[in-house]
Protein backbone atom coordinates (compact mmCIF):
# COMPACT_ATOMS: atom_id res chain seq x y z
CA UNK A 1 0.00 0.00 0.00
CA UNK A 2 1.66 3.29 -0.94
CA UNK A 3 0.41 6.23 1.19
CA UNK A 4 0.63 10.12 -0.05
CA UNK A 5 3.30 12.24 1.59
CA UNK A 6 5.72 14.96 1.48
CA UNK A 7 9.90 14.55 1.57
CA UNK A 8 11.17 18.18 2.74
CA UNK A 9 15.24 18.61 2.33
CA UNK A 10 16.63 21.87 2.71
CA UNK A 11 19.92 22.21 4.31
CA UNK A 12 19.98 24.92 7.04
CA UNK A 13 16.49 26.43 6.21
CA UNK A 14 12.56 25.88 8.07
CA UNK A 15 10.42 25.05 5.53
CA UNK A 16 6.47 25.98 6.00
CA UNK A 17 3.48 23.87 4.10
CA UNK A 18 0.04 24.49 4.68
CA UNK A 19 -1.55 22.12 7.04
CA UNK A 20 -4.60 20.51 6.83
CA UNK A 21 -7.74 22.20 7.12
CA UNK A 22 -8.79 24.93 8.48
CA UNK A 23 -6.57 25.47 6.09
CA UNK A 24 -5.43 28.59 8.05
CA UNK A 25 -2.79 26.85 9.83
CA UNK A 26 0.87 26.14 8.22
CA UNK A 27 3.37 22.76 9.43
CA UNK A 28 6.91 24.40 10.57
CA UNK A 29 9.82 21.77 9.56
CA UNK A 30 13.15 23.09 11.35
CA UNK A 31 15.63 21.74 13.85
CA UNK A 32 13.98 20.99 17.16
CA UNK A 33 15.12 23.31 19.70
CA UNK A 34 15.42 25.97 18.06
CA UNK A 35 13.70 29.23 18.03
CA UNK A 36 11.25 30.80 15.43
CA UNK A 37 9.58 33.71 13.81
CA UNK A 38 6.56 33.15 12.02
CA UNK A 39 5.83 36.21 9.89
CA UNK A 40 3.09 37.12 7.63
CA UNK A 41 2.79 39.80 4.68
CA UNK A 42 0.18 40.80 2.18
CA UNK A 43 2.94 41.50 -0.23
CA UNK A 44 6.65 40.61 -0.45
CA UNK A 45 7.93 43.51 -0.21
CA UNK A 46 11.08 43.54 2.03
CA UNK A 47 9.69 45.80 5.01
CA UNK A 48 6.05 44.39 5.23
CA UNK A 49 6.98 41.57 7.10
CA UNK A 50 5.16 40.91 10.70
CA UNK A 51 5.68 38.67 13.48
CA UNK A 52 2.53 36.63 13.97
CA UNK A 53 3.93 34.49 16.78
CA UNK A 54 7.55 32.83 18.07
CA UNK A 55 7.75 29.15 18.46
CA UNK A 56 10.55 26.78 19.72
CA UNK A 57 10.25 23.65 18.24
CA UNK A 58 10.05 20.51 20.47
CA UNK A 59 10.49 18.19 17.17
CA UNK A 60 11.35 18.28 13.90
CA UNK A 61 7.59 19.34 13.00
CA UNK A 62 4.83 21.66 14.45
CA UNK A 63 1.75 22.11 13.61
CA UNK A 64 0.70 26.09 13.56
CA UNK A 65 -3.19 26.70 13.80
CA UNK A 66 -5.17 29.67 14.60
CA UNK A 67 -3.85 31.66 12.16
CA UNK A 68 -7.04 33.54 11.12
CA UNK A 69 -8.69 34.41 7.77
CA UNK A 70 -6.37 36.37 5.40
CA UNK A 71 -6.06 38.50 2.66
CA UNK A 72 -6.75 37.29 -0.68
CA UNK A 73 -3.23 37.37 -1.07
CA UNK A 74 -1.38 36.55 2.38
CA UNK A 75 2.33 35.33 2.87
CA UNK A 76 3.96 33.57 6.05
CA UNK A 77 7.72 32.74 6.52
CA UNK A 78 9.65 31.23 9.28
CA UNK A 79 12.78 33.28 10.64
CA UNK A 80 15.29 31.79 12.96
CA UNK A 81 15.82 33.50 15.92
């Protein structure tokens, strides 16, 4: 039986998907123990950038919810603190 899934490699970098619904949450892949910024934009423009919340990640995965009803077009990326 083959199930779907997702293979994530990115050397040095968190990676964010969007989790499963309400799809207003996002799945932060990092290292676990280290600190995060999640920030959100309506545009990509350099300065626009605001921190939604800070995580520390207890594994290599976590699970973001809550994160409200955006924009038509709304952006989240994951900083390291």
């Amino acid at each position: 039986k083959v199930n779907p899934g997702r293979v994530i490699v990115v050397e040095g970098a968190p990676v964010l998907t969007v989790g499963t619904p309400p799809w207003m949450s996002v799945v932060l892949y990092g290292y676990p123990g280290l600190s995060y910024d999640l920030e959100a934009s309506t545009t990509l423009a350099p300065a626009s950038w605001q921190v939604v919340t800070n995580v520390t990640l207890p594994s290599a995965r976590l699970a973001i919810d809550g994160l409200g009803q955006p924009n038509p077009a709304f952006f989240y990326r994951a900083v390291q603190r």
